[in-house]
Protein backbone atom coordinates (compact mmCIF):
# COMPACT_ATOMS: atom_id res chain seq x y z
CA UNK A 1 -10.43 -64.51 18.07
CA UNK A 2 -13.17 -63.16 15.76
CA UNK A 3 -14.37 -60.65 17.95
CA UNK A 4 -11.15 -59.53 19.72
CA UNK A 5 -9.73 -58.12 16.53
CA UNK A 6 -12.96 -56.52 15.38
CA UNK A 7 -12.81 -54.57 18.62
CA UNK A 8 -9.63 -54.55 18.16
CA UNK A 9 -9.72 -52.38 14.76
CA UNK A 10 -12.89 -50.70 15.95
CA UNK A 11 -11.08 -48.67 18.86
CA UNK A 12 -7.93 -47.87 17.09
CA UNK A 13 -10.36 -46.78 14.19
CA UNK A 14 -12.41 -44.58 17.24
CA UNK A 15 -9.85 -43.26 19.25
CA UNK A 16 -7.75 -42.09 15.74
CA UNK A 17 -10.52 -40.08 14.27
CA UNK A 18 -11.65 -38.39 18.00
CA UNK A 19 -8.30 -38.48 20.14
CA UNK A 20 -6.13 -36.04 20.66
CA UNK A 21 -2.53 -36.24 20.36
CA UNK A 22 -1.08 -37.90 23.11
CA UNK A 23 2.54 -39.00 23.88
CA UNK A 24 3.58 -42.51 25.74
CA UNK A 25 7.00 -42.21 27.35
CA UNK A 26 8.33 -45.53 28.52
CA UNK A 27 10.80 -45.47 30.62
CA UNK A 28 13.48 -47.88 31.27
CA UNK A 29 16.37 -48.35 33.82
CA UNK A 30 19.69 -47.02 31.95
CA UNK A 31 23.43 -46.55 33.26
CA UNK A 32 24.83 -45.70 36.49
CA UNK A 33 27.20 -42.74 36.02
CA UNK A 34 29.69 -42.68 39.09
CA UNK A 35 30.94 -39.65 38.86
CA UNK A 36 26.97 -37.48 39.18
CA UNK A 37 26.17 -40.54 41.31
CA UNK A 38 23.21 -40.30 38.92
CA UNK A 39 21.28 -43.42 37.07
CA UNK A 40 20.59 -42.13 33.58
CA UNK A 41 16.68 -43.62 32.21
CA UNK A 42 16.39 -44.63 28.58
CA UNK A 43 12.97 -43.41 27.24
CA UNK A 44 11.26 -44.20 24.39
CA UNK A 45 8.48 -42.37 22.82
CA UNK A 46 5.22 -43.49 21.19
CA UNK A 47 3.20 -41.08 19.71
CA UNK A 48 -0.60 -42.01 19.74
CA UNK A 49 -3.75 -40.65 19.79
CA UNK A 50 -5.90 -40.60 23.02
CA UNK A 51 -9.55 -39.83 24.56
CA UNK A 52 -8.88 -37.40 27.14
CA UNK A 53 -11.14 -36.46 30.06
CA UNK A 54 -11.13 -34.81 33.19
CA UNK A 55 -11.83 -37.34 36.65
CA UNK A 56 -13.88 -36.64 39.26
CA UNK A 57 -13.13 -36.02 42.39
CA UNK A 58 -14.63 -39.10 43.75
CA UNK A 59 -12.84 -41.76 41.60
CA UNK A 60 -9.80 -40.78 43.11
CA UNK A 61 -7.62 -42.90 45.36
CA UNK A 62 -4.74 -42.58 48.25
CA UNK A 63 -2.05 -42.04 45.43
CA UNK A 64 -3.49 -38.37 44.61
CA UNK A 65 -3.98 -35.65 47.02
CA UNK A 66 -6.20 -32.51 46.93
CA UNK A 67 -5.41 -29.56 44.07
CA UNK A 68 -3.38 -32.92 42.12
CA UNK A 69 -4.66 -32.18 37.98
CA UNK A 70 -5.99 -35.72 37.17
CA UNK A 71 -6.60 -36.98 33.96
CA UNK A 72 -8.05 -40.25 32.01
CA UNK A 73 -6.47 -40.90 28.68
CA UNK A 74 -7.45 -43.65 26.80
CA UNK A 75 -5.23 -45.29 24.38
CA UNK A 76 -5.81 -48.03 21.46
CA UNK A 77 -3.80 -51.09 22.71
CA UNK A 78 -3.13 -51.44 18.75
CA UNK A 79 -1.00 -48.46 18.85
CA UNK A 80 1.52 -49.39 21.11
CA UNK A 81 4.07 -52.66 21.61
CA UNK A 82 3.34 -53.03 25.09
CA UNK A 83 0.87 -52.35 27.96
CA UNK A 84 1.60 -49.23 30.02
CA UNK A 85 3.28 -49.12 33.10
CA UNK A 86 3.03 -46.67 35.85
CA UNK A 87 6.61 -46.09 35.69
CA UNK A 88 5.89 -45.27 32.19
CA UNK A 89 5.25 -41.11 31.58
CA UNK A 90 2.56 -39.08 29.17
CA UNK A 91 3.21 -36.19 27.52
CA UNK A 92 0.07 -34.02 26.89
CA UNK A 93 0.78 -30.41 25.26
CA UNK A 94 4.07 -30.71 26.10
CA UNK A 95 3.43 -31.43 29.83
CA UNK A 96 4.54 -34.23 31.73
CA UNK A 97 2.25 -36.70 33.82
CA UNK A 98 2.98 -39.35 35.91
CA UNK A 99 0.53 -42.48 35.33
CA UNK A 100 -1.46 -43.78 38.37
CA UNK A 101 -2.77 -46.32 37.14
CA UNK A 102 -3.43 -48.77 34.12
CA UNK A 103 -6.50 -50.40 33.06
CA UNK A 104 -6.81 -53.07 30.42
CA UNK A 105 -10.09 -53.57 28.40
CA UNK A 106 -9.66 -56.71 27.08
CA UNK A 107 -11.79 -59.57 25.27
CA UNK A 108 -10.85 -63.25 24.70
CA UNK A 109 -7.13 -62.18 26.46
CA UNK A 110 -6.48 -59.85 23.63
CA UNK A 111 -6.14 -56.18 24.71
CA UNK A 112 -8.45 -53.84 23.48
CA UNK A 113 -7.82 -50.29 25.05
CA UNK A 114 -5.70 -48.83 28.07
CA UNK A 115 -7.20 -46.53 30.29
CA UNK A 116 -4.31 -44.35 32.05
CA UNK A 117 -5.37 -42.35 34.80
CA UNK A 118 -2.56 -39.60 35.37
CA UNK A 119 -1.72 -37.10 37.35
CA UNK A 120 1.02 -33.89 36.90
């Protein structure tokens, strides 16, 4: 696993000293409340840091429409105790977005970095 945690190190090193401040919001199924009718979510945040960029037009797929703000955040797998999930939310500036989609970069099975592409 030599080379796994090198890369490992390498993009939590890479993404620390260029990302931005990025929050991951996991979100999991909480209690039913029968009187609001209402299930309650238990979140839990992770703050990380993150590459941000814009996406082009032409990467995206049937799950976002026209005049949708899309993002690609990238995330070091180090940082956080699980993958991503697009039930999952991101918090950038304060603003909520919805993930799309997750993409591990991995090497030898071991994670390396997530790519979430978002929308708000």
């Amino acid at each position: 696993m030599g080379i796994a945690s090198a890369l490992v190190n390498v993009a939590d090193k890479v993404i620390g000293k260029f990302g931005g401040d990025v929050t991951i919001r996991v979100v999991t199924p909480g209690s039913y409340n029968a009187e609001t009718s209402e299930v309650r979510e238990g979140i839990s945040d992770t703050e990380v840091k993150g590459i941000i960029e814009d996406v082009v037009s032409k990467e995206v797929n049937e799950l976002i429409r026209a005049g949708d703000k899309t993002l690609r955040v990238t995330v070091a797998a180090k940082d956080l105790a699980s993958a991503p999930s697009t039930v999952d939310r991101v918090l950038i500036n304060n603003v909520v977005h919805s993930i799309i989609s997750v993409k591990t970069n991995e090497q030898e099975n071991t994670a390396i970095t997530y790519e979430l592409t978002l929308k708000v």
